[in-house]
Protein backbone atom coordinates (compact mmCIF):
# COMPACT_ATOMS: atom_id res chain seq x y z
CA UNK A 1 -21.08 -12.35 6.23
CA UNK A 2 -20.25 -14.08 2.93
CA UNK A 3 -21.80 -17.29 2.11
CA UNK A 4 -19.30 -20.17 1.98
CA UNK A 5 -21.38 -21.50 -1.36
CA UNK A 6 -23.40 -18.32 -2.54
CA UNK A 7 -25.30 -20.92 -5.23
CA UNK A 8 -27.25 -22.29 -2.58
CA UNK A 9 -27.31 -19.55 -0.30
CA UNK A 10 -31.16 -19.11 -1.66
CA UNK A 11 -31.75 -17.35 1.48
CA UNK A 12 -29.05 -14.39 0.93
CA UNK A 13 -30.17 -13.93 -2.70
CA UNK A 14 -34.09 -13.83 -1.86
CA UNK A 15 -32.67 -11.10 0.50
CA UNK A 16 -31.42 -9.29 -1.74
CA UNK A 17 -33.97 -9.28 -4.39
CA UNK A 18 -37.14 -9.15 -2.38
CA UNK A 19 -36.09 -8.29 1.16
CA UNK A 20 -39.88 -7.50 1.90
CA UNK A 21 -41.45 -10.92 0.63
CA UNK A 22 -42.54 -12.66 3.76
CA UNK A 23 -39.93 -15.90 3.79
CA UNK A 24 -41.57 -17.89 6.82
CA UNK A 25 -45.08 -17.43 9.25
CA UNK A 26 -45.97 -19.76 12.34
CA UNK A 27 -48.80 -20.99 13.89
CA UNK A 28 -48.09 -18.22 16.60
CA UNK A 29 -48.63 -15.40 14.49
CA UNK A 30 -44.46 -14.59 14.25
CA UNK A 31 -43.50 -14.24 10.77
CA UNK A 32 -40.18 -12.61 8.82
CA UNK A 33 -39.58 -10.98 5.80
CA UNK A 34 -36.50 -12.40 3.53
CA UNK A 35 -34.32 -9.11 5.21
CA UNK A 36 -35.25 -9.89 8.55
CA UNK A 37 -34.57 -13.70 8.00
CA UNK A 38 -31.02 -12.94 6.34
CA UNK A 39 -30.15 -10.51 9.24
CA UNK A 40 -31.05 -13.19 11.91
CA UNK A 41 -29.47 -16.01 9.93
CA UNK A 42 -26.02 -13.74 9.85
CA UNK A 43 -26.55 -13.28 13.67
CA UNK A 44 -26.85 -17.15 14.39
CA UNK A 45 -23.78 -17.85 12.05
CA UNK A 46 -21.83 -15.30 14.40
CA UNK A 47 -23.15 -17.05 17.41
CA UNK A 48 -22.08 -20.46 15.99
CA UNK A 49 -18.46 -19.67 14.35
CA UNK A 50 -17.90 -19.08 18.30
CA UNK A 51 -18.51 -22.32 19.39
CA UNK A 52 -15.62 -23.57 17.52
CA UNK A 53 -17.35 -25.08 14.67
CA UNK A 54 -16.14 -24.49 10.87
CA UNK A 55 -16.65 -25.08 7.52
CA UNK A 56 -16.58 -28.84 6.82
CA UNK A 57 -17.61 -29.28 10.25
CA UNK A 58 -20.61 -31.99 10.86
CA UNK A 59 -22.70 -30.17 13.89
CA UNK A 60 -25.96 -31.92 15.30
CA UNK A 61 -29.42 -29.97 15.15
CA UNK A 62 -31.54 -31.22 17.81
CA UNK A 63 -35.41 -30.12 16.31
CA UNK A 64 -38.67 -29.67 18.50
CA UNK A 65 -41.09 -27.47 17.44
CA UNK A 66 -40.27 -24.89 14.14
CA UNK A 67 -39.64 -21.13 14.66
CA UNK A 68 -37.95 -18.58 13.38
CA UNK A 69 -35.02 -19.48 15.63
CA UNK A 70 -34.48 -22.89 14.30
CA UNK A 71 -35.00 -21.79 10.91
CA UNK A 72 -32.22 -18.92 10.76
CA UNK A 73 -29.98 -21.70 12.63
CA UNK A 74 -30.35 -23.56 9.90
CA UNK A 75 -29.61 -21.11 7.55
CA UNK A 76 -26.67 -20.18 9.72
CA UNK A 77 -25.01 -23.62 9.57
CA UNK A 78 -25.07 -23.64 5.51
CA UNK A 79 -24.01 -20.00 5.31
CA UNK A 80 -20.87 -21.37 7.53
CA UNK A 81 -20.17 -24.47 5.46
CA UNK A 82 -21.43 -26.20 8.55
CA UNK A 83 -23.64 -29.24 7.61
CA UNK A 84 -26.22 -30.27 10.13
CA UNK A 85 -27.46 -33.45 11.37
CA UNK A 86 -30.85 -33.09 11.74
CA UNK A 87 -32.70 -34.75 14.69
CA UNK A 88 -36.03 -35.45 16.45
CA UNK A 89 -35.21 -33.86 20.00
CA UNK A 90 -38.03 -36.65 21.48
CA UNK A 91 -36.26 -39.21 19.97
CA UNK A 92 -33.16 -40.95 21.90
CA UNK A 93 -32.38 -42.96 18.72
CA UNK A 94 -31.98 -39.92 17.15
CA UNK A 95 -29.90 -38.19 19.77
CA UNK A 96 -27.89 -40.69 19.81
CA UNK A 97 -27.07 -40.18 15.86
CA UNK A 98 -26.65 -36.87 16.81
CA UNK A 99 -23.77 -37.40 19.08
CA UNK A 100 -21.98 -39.60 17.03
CA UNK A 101 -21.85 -37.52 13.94
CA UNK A 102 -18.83 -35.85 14.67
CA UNK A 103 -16.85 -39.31 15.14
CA UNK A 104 -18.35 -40.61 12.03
CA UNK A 105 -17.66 -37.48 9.71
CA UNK A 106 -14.28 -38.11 10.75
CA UNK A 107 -13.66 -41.05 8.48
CA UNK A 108 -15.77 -40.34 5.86
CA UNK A 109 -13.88 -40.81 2.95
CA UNK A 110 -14.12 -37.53 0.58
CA UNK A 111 -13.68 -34.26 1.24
CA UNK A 112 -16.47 -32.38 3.39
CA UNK A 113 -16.40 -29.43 2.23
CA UNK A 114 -19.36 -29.93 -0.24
CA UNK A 115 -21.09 -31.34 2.58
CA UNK A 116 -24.36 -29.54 2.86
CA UNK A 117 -26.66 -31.31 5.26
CA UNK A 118 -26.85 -35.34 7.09
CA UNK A 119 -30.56 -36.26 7.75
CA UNK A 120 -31.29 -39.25 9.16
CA UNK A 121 -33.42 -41.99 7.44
CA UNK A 122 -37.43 -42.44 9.00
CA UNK A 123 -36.19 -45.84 10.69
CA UNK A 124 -39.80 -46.96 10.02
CA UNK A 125 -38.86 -50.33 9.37
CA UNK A 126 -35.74 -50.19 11.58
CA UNK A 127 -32.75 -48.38 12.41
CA UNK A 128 -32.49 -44.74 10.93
CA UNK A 129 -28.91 -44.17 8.63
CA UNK A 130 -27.16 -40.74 8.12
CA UNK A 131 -27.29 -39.75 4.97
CA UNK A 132 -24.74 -37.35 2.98
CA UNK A 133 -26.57 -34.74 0.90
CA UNK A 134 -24.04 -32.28 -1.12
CA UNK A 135 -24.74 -28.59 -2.18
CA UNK A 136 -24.31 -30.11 -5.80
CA UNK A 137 -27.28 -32.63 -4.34
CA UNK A 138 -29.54 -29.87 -3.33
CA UNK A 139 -29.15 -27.53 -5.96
CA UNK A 140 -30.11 -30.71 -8.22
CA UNK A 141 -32.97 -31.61 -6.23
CA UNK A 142 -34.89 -28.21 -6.01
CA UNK A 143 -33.84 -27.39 -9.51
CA UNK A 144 -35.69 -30.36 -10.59
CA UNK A 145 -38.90 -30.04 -8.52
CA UNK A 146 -39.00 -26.78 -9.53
CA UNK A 147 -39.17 -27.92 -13.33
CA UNK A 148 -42.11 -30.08 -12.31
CA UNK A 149 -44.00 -27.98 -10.10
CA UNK A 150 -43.59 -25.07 -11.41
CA UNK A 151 -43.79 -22.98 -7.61
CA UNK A 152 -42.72 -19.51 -7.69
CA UNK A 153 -42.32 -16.09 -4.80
CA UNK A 154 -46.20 -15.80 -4.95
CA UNK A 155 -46.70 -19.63 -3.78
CA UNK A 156 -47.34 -20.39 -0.17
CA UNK A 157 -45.89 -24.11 1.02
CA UNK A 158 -47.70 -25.52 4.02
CA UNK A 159 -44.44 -27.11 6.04
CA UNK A 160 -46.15 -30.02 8.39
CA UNK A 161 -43.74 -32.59 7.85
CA UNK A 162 -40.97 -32.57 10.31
CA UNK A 163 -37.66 -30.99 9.75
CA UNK A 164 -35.66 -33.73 10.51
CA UNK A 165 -37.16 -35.75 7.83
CA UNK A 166 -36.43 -35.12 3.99
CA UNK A 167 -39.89 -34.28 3.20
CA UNK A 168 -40.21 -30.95 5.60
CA UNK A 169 -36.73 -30.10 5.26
CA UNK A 170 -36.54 -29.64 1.54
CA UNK A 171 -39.47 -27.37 2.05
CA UNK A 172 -37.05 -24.49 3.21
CA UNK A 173 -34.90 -25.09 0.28
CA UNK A 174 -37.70 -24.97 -2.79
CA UNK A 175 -39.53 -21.98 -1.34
CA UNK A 176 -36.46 -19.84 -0.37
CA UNK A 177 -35.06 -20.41 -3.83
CA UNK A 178 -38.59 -19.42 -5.74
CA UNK A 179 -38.61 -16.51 -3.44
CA UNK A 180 -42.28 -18.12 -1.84
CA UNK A 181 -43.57 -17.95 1.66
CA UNK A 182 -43.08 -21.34 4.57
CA UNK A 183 -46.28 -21.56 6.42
CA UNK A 184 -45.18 -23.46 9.40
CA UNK A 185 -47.90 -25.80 11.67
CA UNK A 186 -45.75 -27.20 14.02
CA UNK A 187 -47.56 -29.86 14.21
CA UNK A 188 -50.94 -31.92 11.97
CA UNK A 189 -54.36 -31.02 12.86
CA UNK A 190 -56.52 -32.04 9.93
CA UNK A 191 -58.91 -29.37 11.18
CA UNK A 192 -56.43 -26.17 10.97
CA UNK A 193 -54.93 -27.75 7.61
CA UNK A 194 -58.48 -27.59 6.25
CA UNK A 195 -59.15 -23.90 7.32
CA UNK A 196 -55.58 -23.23 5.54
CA UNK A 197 -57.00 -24.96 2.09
CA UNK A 198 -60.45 -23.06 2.28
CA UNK A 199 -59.03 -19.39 3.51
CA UNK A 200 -56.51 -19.51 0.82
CA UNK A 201 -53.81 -19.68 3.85
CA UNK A 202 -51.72 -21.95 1.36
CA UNK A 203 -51.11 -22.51 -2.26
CA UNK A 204 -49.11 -26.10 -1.84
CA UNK A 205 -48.62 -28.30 0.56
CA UNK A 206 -46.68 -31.37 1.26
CA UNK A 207 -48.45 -34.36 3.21
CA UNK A 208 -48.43 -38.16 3.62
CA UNK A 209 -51.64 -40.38 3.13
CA UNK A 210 -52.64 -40.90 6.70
CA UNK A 211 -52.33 -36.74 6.56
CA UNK A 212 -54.89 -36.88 3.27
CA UNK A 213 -56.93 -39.32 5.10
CA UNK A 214 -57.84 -37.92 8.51
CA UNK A 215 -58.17 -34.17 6.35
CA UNK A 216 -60.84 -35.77 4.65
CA UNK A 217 -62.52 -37.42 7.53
CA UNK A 218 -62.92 -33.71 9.13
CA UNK A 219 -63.49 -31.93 6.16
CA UNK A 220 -64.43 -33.90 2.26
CA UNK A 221 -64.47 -30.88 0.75
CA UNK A 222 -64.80 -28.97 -2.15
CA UNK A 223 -61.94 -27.64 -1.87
CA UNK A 224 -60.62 -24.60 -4.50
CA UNK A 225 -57.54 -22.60 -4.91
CA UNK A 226 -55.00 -24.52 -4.23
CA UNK A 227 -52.19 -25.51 -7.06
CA UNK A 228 -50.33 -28.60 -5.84
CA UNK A 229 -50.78 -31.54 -2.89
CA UNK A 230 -47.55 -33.40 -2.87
CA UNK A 231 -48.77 -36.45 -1.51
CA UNK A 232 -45.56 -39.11 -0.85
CA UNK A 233 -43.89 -40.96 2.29
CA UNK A 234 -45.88 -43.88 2.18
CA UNK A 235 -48.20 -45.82 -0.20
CA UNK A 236 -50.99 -44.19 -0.75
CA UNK A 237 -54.09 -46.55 -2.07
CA UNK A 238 -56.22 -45.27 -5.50
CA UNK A 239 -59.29 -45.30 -3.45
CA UNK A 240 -58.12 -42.22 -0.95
CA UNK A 241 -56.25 -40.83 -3.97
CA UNK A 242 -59.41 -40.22 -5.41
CA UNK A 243 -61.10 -38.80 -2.65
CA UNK A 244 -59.06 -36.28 -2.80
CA UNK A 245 -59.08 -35.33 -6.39
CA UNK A 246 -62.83 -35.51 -5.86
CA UNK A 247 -62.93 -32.97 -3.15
CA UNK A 248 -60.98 -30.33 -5.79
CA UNK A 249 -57.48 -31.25 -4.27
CA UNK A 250 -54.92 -31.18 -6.73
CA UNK A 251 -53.24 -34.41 -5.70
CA UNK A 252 -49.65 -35.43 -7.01
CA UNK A 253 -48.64 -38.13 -6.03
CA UNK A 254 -44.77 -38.08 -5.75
CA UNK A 255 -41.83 -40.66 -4.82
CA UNK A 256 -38.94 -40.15 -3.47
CA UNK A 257 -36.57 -40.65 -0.48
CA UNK A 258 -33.63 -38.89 1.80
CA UNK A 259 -30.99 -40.99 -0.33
CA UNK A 260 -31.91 -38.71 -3.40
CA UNK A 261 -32.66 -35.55 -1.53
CA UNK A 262 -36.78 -35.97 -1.59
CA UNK A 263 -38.70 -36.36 -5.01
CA UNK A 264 -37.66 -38.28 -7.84
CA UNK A 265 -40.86 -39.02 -8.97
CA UNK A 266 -43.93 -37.38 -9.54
CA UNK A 267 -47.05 -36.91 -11.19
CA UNK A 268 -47.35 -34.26 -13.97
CA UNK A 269 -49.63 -31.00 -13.16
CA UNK A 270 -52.83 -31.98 -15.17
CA UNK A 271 -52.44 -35.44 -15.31
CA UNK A 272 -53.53 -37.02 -12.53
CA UNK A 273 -56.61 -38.99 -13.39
CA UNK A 274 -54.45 -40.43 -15.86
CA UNK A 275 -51.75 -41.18 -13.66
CA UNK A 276 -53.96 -42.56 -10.93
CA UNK A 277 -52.36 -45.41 -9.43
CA UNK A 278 -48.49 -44.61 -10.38
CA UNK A 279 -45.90 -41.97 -8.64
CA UNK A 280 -46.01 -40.25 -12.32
CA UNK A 281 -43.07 -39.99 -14.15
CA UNK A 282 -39.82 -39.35 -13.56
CA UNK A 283 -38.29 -35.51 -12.69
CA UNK A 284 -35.98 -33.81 -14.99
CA UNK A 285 -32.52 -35.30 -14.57
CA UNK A 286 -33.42 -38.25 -12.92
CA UNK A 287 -33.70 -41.74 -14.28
CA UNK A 288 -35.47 -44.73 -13.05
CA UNK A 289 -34.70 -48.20 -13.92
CA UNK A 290 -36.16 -51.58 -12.54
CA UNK A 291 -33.81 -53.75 -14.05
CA UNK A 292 -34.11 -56.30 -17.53
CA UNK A 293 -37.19 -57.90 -16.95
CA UNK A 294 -38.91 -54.86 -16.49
CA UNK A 295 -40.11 -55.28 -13.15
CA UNK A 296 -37.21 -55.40 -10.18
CA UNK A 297 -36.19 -53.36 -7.89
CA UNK A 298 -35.67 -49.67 -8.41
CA UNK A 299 -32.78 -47.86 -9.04
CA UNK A 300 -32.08 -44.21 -8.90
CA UNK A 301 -29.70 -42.12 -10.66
CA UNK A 302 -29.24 -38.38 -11.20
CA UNK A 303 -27.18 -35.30 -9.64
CA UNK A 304 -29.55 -35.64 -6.28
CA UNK A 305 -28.35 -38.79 -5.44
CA UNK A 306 -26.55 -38.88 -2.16
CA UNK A 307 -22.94 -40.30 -2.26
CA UNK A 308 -24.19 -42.28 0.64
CA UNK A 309 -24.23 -42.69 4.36
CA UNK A 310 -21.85 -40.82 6.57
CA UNK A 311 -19.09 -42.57 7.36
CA UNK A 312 -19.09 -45.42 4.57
CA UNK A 313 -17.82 -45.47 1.20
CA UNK A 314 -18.89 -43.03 -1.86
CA UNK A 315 -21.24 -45.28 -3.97
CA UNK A 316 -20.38 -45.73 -7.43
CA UNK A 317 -23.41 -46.34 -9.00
CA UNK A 318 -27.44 -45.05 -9.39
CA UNK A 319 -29.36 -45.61 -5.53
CA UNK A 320 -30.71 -49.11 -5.34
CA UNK A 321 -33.91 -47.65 -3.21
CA UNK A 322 -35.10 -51.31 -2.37
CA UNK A 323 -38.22 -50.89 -4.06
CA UNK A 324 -39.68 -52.69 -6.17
CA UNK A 325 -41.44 -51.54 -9.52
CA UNK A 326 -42.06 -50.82 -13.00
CA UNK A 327 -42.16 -47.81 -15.38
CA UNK A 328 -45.35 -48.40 -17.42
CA UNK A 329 -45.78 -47.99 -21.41
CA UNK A 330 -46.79 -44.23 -20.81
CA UNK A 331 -42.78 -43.79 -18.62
CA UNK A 332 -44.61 -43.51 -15.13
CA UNK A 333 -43.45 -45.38 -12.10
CA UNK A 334 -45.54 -47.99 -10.66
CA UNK A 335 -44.36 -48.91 -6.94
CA UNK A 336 -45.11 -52.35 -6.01
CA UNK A 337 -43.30 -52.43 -2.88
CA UNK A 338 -40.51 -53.07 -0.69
CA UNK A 339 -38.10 -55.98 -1.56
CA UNK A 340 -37.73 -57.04 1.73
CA UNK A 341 -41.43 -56.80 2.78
CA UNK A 342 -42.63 -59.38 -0.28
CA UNK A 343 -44.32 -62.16 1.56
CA UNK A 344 -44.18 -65.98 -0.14
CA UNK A 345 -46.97 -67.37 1.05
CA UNK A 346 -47.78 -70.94 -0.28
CA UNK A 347 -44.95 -70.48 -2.41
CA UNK A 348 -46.87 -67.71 -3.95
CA UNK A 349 -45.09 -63.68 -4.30
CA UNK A 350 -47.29 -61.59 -2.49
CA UNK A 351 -46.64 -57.46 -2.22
CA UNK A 352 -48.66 -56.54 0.76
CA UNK A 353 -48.85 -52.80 -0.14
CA UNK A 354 -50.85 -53.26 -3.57
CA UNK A 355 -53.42 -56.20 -1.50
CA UNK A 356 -53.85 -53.72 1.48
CA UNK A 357 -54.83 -50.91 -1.64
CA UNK A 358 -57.31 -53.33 -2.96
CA UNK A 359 -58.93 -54.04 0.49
CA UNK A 360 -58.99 -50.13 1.06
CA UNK A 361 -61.43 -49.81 -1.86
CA UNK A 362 -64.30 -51.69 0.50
CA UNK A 363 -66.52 -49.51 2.83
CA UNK A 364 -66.15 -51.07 5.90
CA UNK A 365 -62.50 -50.09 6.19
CA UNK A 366 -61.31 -46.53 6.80
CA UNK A 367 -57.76 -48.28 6.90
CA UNK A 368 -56.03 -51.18 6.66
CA UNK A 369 -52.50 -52.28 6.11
CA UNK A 370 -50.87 -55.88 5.06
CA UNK A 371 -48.10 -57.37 7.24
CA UNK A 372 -46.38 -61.02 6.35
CA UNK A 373 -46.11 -63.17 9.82
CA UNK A 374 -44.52 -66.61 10.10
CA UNK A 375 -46.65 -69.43 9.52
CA UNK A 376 -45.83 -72.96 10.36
CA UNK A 377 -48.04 -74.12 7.27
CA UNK A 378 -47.75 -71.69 4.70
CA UNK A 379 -44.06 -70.45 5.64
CA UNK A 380 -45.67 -67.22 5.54
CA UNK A 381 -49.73 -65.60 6.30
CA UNK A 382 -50.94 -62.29 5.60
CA UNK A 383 -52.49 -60.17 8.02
CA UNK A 384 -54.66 -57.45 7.47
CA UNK A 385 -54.36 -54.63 10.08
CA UNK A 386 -57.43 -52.29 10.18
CA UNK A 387 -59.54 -49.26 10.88
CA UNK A 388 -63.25 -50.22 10.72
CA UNK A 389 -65.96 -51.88 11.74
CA UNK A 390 -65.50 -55.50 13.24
CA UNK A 391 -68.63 -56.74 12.53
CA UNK A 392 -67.93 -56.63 8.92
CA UNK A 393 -65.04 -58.84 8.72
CA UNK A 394 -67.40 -61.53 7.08
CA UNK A 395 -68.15 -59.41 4.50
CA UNK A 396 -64.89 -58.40 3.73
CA UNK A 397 -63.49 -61.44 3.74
CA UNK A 398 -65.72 -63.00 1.24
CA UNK A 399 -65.38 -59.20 -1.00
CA UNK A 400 -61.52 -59.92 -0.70
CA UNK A 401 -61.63 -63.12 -1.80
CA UNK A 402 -63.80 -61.55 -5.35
CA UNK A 403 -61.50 -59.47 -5.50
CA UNK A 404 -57.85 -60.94 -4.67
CA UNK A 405 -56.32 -64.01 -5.84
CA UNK A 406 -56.30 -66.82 -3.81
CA UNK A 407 -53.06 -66.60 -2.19
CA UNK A 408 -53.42 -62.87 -1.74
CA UNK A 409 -56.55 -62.93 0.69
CA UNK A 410 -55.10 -62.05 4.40
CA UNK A 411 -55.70 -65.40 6.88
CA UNK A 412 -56.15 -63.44 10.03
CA UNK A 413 -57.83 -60.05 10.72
CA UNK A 414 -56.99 -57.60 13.38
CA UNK A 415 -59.46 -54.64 14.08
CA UNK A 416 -57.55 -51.34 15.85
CA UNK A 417 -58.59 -47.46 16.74
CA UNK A 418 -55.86 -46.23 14.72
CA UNK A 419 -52.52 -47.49 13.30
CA UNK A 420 -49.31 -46.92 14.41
CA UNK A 421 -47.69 -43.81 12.65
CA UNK A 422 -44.22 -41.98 13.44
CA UNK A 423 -43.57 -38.27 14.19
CA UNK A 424 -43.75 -37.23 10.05
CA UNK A 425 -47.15 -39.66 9.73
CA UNK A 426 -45.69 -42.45 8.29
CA UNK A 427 -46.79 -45.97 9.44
CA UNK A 428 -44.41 -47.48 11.86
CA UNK A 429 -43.38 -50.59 10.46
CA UNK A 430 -41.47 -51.71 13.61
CA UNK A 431 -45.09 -51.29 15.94
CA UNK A 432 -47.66 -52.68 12.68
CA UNK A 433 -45.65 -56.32 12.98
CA UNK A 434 -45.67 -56.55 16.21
CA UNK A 435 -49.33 -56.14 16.29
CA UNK A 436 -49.43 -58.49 13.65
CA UNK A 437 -47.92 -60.96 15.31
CA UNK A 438 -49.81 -60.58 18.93
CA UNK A 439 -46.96 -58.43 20.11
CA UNK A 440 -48.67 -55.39 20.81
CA UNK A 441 -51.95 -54.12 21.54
């Protein structure tokens, strides 16, 4: 079968040129060469072409657990012209996106047929949005981490994120265009992810901080041979950041979203101590801006940019991420937080994301998190949600307020097992308030 767009068809020219290079092996011992990939991939494009799909055709993807399966149907669908709508098959949200693609491609208002794949936003502080990613947005994208990373065929990518989230998904894409291997845990177990670091299972891997954080609880390390830790998805504090590095992970810390088709940001092989404490600096072909005063919110431009959500208008400018930051005198980005999740407490500007990284540096807390609630006297109060040990709340609050500014010391304390995370390990925002605010146990 001939690709519909042979330049991103990385899966047809790996084929080709190494047809014996192992493309993809699961936790269940299955595993297939780039030939026997490409031959299943052409079978599953067969299969779908007869269920009255085409090219410029939106076609939901429900996604469980990763095999070989799901990954040539994949494949299939962009070989067609078909873009997918990726979604968690647990999730009814989700399915419920799913169903109403096909309604909602229909008035999009350009031309689909450069329409490569719709993945849905993490809804982790609300309701999840379809976003348009283009061939031209892809190619872009890979081409650019590529540039920074540096991967090639001999590099093996742990995939743990979830497919239907930016961060997994994008996996596929970067190693079947270098040619490397997907080494697929279908789902997080710090303990196998640290016999895949020390057995030389994997050369790279992809993970969010709680990911770094319970790896580290099972296993500190050293660890040795691995090239690159793309650690991103959430706000990860300098504290755990250098745990890592410490236990011989190459951490880079990385920023991005599903709006620009994952990474925008990251830091520079080699640089990390250095860059400790920013996402690094911007990728080839992408700039960053934070508007005249220097620090505001973030805005991303560049050929990965998504023209936006399915079924709205084309944007005409760079992707205003709702971030805010800075880019510092050395041009890396520092991310202060989300716009809408600035507290004014007091009157005071308060980012909760850089206080909860200063309480994170203290002992007694294996976690903790920083949620705004209403307060009758202060308009707003902080709350500190956290992993640790009660008894030392005393402590911490008299540390915190040595270390924090007045207004930046949480009023109220809240003591949990573990916080709330999604599917892909990113905190629920939705569940942390309403814990914060007596909602939820």
């Amino acid at each position: 079968m001939v690709p519909l767009a042979p330049d991103t068809d990385w899966l047809a020219r790996a084929a080709a040129q190494t047809p014996d290079a192992v493309a993809v092996v699961t936790d269940d011992g299955d595993a297939a060469t780039y030939g026997r990939l490409d031959g299943m991939a052409g079978r599953a494009a067969d299969l779908l072409s007869q269920t009255g799909v085409s090219a410029g055709d939106v076609n939901p993807v429900a996604v469980g657990d990763v095999d070989l399966d799901l990954v040539a149907r994949l494949w299939a669908h962009w070989r067609l012209g078909v873009a997918p709508i990726l979604v968690d098959a647990r999730s009814p949200i989700q399915l419920r996106w799913g169903s109403q693609a096909k309604d909602l491609a229909g008035s999009a208002p350009t031309g689909l047929s450069s329409l490569h794949t719709v993945v849905l936003t993490s809804g982790s502080s609300g309701e999840p949005r379809p976003v348009r990613l283009t061939h031209h947005n892809v190619a872009a994208a890979i081409a650019a981490s590529a540039l920074r990373l540096g991967n090639t065929g001999r590099d093996r990518w742990l995939l743990v994120l979830p497919l239907f989230h930016i961060g997994g998904l994008s996996i596929l894409w970067r190693s079947a265009a270098a040619g490397g291997t997907v080494v697929v845990h279908r789902r997080f177990q710090a303990d196998r992810v640290a016999t895949a670091f020390r057995d030389g299972m994997v050369t790279m891997a992809s993970l969010v901080p709680t990911m770094l954080y319970r790896l580290l609880e099972i296993d500190p390390g050293p660890y040795e041979g691995l090239r690159a830790v793309l650690l991103g998805g959430a706000a990860a504090n300098r504290e755990l950041v250098e745990r890592g590095l410490a236990a011989g992970l190459p951490i880079l810390q990385t920023y991005g979203m599903t709006e620009t088709c994952s990474q925008v940001a990251t830091v520079v092989p080699g640089e990390q101590i250095e860059s400790l404490g920013t996402a690094g600096r911007p990728l080839p072909g992408v700039t960053i801006t934070t508007g005249e005063a220097g620090v505001g919110e973030i805005v991303v431009s560049g050929s990965m940019v998504s023209p936006g959500y399915l079924g709205e208008s084309d944007r005409d400018s760079g992707h205003a991420t709702g971030d805010i930051g800075y880019v510092d005198e050395n041009g890396r980005l520092v991310v202060l937080g989300r716009a809408d999740e600035m507290v004014i407490t007091g009157g005071e500007n308060v980012y909760p994301s850089r206080v909860a990284s200063a309480l994170a540096e203290h002992d007694a807390l294996n976690q903790v998190e920083v949620v705004g609630v209403p307060d009758p006297e202060w308009g707003q109060s902080l709350v500190a949600v956290a992993v640790g040990d009660p008894a030392a709340q005393s402590a911490l609050e008299a540390w915190a307020q040595q270390q924090l500014l007045r207004h930046e010391v949480p009023k109220r304390w809240i003591f949990v097992e573990a916080l709330p995370v999604q599917a892909g390990g990113k905190i629920d925002r939705v569940a942390l308030d309403e814990i914060a605010r007596g909602d939820r146990t």
